[in-house]
C-alpha atoms as a PDB file:
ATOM      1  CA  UNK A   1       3.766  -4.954 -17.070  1.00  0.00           C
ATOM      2  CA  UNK A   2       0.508  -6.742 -16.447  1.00  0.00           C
ATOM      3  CA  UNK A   3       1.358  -9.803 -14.385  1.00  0.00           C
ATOM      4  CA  UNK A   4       3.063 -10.373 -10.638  1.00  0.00           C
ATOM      5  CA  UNK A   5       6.944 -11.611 -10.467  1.00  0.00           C
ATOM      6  CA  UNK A   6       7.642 -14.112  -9.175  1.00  0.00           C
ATOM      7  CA  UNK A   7      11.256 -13.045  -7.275  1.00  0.00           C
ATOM      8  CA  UNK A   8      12.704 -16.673  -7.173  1.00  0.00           C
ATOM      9  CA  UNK A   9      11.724 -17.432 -11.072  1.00  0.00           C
ATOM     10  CA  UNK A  10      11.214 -13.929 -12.769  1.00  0.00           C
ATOM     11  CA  UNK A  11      13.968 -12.412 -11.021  1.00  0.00           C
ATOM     12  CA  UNK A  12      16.764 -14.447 -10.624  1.00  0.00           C
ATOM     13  CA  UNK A  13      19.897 -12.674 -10.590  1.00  0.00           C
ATOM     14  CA  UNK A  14      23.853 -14.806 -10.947  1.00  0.00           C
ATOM     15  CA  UNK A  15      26.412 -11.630  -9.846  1.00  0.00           C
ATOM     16  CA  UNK A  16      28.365 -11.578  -6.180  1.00  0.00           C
ATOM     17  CA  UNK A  17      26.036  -9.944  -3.693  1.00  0.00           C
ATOM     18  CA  UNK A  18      29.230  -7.335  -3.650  1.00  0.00           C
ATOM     19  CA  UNK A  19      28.451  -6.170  -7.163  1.00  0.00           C
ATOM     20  CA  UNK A  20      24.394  -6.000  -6.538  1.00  0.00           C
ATOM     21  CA  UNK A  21      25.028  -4.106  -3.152  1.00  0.00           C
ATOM     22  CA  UNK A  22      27.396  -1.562  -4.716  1.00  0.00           C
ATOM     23  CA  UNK A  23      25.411  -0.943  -8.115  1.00  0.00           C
ATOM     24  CA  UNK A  24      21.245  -1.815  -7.342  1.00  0.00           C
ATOM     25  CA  UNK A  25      20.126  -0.297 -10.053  1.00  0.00           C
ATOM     26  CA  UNK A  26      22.289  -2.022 -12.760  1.00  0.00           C
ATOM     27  CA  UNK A  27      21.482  -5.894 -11.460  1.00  0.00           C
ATOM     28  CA  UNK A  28      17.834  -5.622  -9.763  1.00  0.00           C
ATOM     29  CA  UNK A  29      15.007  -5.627 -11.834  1.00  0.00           C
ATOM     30  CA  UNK A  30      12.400  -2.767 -11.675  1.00  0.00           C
ATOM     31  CA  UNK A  31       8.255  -2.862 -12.485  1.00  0.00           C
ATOM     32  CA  UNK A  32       6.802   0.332 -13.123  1.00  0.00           C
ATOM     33  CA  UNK A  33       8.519   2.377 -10.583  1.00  0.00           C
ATOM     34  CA  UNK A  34      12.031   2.423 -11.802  1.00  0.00           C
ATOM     35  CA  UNK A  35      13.216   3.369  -8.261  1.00  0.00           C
ATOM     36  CA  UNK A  36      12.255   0.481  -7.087  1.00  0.00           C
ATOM     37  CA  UNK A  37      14.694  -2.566  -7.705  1.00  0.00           C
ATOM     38  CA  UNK A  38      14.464  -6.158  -6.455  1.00  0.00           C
ATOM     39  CA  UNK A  39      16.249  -9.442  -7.330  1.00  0.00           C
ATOM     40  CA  UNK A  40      16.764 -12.744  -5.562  1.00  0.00           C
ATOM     41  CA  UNK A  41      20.448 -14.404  -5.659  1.00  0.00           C
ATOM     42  CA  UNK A  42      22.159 -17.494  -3.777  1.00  0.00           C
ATOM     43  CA  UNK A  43      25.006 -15.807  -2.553  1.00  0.00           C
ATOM     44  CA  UNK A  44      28.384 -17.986  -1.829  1.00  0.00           C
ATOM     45  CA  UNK A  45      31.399 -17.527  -0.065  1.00  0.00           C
ATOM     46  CA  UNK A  46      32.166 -14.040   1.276  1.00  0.00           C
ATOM     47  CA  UNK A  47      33.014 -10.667  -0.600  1.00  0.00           C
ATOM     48  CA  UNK A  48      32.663  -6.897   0.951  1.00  0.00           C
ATOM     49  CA  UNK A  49      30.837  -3.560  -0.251  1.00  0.00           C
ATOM     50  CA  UNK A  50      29.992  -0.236   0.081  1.00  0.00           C
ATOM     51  CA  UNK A  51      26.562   0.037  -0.242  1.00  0.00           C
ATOM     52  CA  UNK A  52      25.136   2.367  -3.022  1.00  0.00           C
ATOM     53  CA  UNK A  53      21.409   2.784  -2.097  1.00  0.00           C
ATOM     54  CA  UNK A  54      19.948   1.697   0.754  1.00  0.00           C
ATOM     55  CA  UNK A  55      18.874  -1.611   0.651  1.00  0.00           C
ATOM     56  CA  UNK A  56      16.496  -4.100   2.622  1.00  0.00           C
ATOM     57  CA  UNK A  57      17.481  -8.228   2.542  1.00  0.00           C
ATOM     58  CA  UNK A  58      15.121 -10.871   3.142  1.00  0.00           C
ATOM     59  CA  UNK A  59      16.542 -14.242   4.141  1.00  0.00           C
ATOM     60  CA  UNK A  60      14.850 -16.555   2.925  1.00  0.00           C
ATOM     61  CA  UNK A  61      16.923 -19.655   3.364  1.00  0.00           C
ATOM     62  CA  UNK A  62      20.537 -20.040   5.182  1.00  0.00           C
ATOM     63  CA  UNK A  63      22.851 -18.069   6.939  1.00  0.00           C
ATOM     64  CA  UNK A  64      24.405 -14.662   5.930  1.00  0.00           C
ATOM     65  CA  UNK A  65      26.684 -12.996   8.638  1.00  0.00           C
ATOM     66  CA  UNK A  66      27.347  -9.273   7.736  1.00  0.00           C
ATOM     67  CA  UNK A  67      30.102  -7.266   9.530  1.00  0.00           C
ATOM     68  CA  UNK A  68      29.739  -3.481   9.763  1.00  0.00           C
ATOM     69  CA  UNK A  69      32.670  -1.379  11.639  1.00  0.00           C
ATOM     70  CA  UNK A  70      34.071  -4.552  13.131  1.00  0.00           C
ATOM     71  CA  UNK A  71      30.823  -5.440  15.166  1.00  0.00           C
ATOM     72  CA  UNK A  72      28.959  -8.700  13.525  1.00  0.00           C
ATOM     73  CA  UNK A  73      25.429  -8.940  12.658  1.00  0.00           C
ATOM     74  CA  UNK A  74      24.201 -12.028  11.334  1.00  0.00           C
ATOM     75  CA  UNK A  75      20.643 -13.069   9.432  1.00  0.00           C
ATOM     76  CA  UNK A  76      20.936 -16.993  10.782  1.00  0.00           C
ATOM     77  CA  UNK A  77      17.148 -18.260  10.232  1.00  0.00           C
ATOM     78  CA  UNK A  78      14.726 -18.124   7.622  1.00  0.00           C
ATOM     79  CA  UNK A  79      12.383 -15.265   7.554  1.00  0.00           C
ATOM     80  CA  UNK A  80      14.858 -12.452   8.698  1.00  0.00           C
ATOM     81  CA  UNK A  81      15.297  -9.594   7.636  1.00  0.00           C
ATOM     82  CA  UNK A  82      17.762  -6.357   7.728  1.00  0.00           C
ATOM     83  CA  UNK A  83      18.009  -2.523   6.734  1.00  0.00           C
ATOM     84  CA  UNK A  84      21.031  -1.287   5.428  1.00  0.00           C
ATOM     85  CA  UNK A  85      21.827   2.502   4.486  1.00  0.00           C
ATOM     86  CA  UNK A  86      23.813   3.871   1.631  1.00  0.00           C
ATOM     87  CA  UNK A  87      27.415   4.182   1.859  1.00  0.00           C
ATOM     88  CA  UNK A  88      27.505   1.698   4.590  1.00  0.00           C
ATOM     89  CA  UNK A  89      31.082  -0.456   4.502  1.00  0.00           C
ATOM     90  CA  UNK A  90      30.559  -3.978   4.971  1.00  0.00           C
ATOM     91  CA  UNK A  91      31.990  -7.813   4.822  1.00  0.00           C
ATOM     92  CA  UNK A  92      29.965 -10.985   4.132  1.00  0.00           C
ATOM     93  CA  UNK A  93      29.696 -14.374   4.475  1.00  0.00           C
ATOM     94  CA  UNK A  94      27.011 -16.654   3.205  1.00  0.00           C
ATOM     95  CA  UNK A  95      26.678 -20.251   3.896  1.00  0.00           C
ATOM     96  CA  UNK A  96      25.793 -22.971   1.100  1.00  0.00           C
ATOM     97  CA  UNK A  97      22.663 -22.821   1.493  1.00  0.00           C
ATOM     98  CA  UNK A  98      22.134 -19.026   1.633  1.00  0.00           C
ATOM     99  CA  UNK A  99      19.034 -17.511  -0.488  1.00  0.00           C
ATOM    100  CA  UNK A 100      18.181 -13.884  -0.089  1.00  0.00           C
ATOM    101  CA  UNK A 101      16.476 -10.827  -1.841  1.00  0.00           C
ATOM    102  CA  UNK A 102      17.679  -7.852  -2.148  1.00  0.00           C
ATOM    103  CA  UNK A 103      15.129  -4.690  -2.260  1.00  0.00           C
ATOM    104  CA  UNK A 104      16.484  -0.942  -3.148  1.00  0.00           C
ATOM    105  CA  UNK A 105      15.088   2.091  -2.820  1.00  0.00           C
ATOM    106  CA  UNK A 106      16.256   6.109  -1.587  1.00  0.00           C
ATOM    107  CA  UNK A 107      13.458   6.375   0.768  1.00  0.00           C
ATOM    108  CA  UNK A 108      14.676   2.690   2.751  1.00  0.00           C
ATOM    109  CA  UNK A 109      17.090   5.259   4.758  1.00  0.00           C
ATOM    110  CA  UNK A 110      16.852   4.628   8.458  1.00  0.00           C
ATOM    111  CA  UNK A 111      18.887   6.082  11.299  1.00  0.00           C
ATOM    112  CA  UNK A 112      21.347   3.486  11.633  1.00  0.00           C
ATOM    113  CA  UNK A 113      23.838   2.054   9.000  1.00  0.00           C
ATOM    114  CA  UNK A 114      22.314  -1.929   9.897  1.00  0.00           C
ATOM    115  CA  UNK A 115      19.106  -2.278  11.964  1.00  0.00           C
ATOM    116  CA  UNK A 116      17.064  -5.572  12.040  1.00  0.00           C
ATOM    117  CA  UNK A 117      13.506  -5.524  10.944  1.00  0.00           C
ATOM    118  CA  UNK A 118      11.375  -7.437  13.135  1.00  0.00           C
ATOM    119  CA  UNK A 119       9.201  -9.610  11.432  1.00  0.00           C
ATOM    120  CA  UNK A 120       7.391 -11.448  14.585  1.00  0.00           C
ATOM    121  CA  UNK A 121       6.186  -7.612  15.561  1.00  0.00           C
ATOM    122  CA  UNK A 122       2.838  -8.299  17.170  1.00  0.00           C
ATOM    123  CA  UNK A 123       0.207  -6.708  14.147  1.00  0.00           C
ATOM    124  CA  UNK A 124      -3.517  -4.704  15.985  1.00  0.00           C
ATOM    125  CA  UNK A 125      -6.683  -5.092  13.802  1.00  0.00           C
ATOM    126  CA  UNK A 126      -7.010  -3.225  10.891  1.00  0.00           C
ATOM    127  CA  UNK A 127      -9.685  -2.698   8.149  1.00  0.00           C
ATOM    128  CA  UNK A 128     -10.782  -5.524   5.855  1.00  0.00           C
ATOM    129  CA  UNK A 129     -11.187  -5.152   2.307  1.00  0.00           C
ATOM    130  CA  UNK A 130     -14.385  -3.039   1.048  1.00  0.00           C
ATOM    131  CA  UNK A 131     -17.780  -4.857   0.789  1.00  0.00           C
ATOM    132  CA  UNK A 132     -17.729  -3.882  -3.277  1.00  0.00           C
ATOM    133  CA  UNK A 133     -14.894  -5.826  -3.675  1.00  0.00           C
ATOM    134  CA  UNK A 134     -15.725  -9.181  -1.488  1.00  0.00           C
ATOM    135  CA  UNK A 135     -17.109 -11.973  -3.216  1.00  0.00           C
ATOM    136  CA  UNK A 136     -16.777 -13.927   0.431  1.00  0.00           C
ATOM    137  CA  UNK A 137     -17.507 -12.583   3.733  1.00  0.00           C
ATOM    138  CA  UNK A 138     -14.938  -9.970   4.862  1.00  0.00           C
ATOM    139  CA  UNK A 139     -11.820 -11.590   6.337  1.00  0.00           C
ATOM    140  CA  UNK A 140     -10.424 -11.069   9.765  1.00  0.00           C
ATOM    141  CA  UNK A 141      -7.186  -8.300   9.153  1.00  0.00           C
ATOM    142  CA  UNK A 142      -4.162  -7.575  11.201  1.00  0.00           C
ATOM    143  CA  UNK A 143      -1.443  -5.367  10.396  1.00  0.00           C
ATOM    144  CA  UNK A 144       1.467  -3.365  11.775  1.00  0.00           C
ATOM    145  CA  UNK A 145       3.793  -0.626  10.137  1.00  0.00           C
ATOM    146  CA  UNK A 146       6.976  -0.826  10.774  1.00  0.00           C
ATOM    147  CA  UNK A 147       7.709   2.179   8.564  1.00  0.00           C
ATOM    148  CA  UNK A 148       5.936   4.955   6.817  1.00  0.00           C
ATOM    149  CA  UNK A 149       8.759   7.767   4.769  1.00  0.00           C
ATOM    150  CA  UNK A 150       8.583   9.692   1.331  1.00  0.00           C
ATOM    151  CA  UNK A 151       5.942   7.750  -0.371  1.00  0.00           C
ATOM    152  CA  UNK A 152       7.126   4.074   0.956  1.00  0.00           C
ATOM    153  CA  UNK A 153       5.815   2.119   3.612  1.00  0.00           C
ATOM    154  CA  UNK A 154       6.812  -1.438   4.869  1.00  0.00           C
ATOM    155  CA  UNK A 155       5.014  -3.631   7.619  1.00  0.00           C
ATOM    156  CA  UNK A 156       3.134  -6.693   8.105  1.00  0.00           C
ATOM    157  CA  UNK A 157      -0.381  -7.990   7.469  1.00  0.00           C
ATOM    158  CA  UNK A 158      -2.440 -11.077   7.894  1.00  0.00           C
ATOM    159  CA  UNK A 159      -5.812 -11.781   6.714  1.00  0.00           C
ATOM    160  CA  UNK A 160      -8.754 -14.756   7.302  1.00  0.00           C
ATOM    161  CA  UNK A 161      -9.089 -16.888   4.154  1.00  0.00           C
ATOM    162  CA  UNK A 162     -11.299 -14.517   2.047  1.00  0.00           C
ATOM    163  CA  UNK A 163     -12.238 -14.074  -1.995  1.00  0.00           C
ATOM    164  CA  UNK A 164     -12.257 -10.188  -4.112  1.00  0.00           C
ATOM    165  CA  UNK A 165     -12.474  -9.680  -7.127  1.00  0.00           C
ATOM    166  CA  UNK A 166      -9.442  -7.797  -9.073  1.00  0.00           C
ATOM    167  CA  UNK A 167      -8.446  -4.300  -7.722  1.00  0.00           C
ATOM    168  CA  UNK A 168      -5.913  -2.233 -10.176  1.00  0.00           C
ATOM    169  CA  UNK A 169      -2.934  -1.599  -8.158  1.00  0.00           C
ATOM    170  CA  UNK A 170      -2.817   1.968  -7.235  1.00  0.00           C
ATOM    171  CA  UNK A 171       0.903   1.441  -6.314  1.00  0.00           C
ATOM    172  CA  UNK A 172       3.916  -0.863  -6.486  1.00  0.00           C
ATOM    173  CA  UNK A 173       4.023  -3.502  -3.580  1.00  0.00           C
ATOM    174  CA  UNK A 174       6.731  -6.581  -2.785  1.00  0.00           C
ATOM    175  CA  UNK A 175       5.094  -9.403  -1.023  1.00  0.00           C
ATOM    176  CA  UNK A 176       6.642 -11.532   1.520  1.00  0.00           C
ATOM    177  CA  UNK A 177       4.341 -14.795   2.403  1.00  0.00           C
ATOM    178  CA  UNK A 178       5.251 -15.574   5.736  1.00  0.00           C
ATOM    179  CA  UNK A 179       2.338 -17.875   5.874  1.00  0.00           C
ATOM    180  CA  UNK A 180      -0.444 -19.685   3.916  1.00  0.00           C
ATOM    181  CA  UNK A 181      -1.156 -19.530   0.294  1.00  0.00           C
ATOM    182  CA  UNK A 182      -2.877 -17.266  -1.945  1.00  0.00           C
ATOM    183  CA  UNK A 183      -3.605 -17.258  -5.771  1.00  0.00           C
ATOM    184  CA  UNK A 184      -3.704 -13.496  -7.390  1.00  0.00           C
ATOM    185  CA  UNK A 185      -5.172 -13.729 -11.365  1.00  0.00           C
ATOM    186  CA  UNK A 186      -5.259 -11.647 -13.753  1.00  0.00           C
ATOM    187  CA  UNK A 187      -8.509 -10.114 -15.699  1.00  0.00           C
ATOM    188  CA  UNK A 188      -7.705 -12.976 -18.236  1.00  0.00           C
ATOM    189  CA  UNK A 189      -8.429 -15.507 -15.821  1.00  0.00           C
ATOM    190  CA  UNK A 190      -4.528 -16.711 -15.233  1.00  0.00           C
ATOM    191  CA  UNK A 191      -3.853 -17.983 -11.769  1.00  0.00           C
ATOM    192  CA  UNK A 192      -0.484 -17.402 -10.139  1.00  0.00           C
ATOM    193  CA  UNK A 193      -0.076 -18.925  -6.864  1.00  0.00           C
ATOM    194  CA  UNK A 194       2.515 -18.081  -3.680  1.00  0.00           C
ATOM    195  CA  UNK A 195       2.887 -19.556  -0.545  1.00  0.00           C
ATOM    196  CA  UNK A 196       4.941 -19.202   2.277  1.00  0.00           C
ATOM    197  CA  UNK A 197       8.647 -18.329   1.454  1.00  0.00           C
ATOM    198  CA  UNK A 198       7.628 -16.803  -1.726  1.00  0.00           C
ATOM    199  CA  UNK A 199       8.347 -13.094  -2.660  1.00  0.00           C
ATOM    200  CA  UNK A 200       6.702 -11.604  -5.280  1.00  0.00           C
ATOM    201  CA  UNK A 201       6.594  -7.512  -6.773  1.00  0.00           C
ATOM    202  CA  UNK A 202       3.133  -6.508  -7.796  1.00  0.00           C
ATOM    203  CA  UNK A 203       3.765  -3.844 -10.400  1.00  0.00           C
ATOM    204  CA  UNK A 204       1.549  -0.259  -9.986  1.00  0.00           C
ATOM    205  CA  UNK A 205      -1.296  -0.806 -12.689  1.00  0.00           C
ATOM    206  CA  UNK A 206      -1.472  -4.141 -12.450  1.00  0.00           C
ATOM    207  CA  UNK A 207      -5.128  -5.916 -11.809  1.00  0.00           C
ATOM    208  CA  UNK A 208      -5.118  -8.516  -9.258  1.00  0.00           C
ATOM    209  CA  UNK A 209      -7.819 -10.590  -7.747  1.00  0.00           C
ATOM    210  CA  UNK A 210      -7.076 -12.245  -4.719  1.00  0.00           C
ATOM    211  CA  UNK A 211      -8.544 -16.378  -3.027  1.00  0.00           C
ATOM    212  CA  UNK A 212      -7.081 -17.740  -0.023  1.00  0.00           C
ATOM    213  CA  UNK A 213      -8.373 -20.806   1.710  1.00  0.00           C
ATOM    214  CA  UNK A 214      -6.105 -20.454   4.815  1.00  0.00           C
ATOM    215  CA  UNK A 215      -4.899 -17.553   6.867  1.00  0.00           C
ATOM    216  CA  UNK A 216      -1.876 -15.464   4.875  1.00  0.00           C
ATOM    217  CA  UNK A 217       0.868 -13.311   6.896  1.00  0.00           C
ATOM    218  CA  UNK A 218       3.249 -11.200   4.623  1.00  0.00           C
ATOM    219  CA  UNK A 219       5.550  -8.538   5.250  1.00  0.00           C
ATOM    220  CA  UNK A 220       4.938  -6.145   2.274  1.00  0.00           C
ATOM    221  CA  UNK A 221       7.085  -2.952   0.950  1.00  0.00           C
ATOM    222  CA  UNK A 222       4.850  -0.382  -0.882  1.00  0.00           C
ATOM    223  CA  UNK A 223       5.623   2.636  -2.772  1.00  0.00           C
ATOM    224  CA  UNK A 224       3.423   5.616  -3.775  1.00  0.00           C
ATOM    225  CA  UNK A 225       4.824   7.550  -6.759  1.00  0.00           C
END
């Protein structure tokens, strides 16, 4: 695989959010790391589950109110997010206008069977881009892990409008945009562009170059093999 995904148009998936929370790995689709599984689905209605892996949904439209062990916890805005563990019992209810990704992976585990990830963390400067790789002057970088287990780390990170040239992914990596835009091309010279509310999985081995005019935020998910 030598191009980005586009969740909301490569990944598109039409089952219950019951049947993708109780069987990932049948309805998400994978890059290069087949542990990794993502898909993006309008759920409707309301269903239950036991979940199978755990699991981490982005909201990226709507409400979905989840119910675990009788005590309610509910994504209500747009860019929310939540951890679930395997084997974790729960009921759901999505509104009509309900969009959402759903991200799976063994090392997601946390300590509790629902915890919300906080994607407003406040992000400390970190390291811009190497000099070899700028074609612009190095951008201004913030970032802020929010977890680091078993090969997989998920966070946030902002960066200054900046220009590189294409780096060959060392690993896999989802993309949130939170903010701005960005267009990533391939060695070929095709353009793919994201903004804000877009999620995207950049498959290990892929080459990417990178041009933003205005400052991005994303909350990524990487994995190291």
């Amino acid at each position: 695989m030598n191009i980005p995904l586009n969740i909301g148009k490569d990944a598109a998936i039409t089952v219950t959010l019951s049947e993708v929370l109780q069987d990932p790995a049948r309805h998400l689709v994978t890059g290069t790391d087949p542990a990794l599984g993502i898909g993006q689905l309008a759920p409707r209605g309301a269903g239950s589950a036991v979940t199978g892996v755990p699991v981490v949904l982005l909201l990226l439209r709507g409400t979905l109110n989840l119910t675990v062990a009788g005590e309610a916890s509910a994504l209500v805005a747009e860019q929310s997010a939540l951890r679930v563990n395997a084997g974790v019992a729960l009921a759901w209810e999505a509104d009509a206008s309900c969009a959402l990704v759903v991200i799976s992976h063994p090392a997601l585990a946390g300590q509790e069977a629902l915890s919300r990830i906080n994607l407003a963390t406040v992000m400390s400067p970190s390291a811009s881009p190497p000099p070899s790789v700028l074609l612009t002057d190095a951008p201004q970088c913030k970032s802020a892990a929010l977890q680091e287990a078993s090969g997989l780390t998920f966070g946030l990170w902002e960066a200054t409008p900046y220009a590189r040239r294409g780096i060959v992914m060392g690993f896999s990596e989802v993309m949130y945009f939170l903010e701005g835009k960005v267009t990533l091309s391939t060695p070929d010279g095709t353009g793919f562009d994201f903004a804000a509310g877009d999620v995207l999985l950049a498959p290990e081995g892929v080459e990417l170059a990178w041009e933003s005019a205005e400052t991005v935020r994303k909350f990524f998910l990487s994995v190291n093999r």
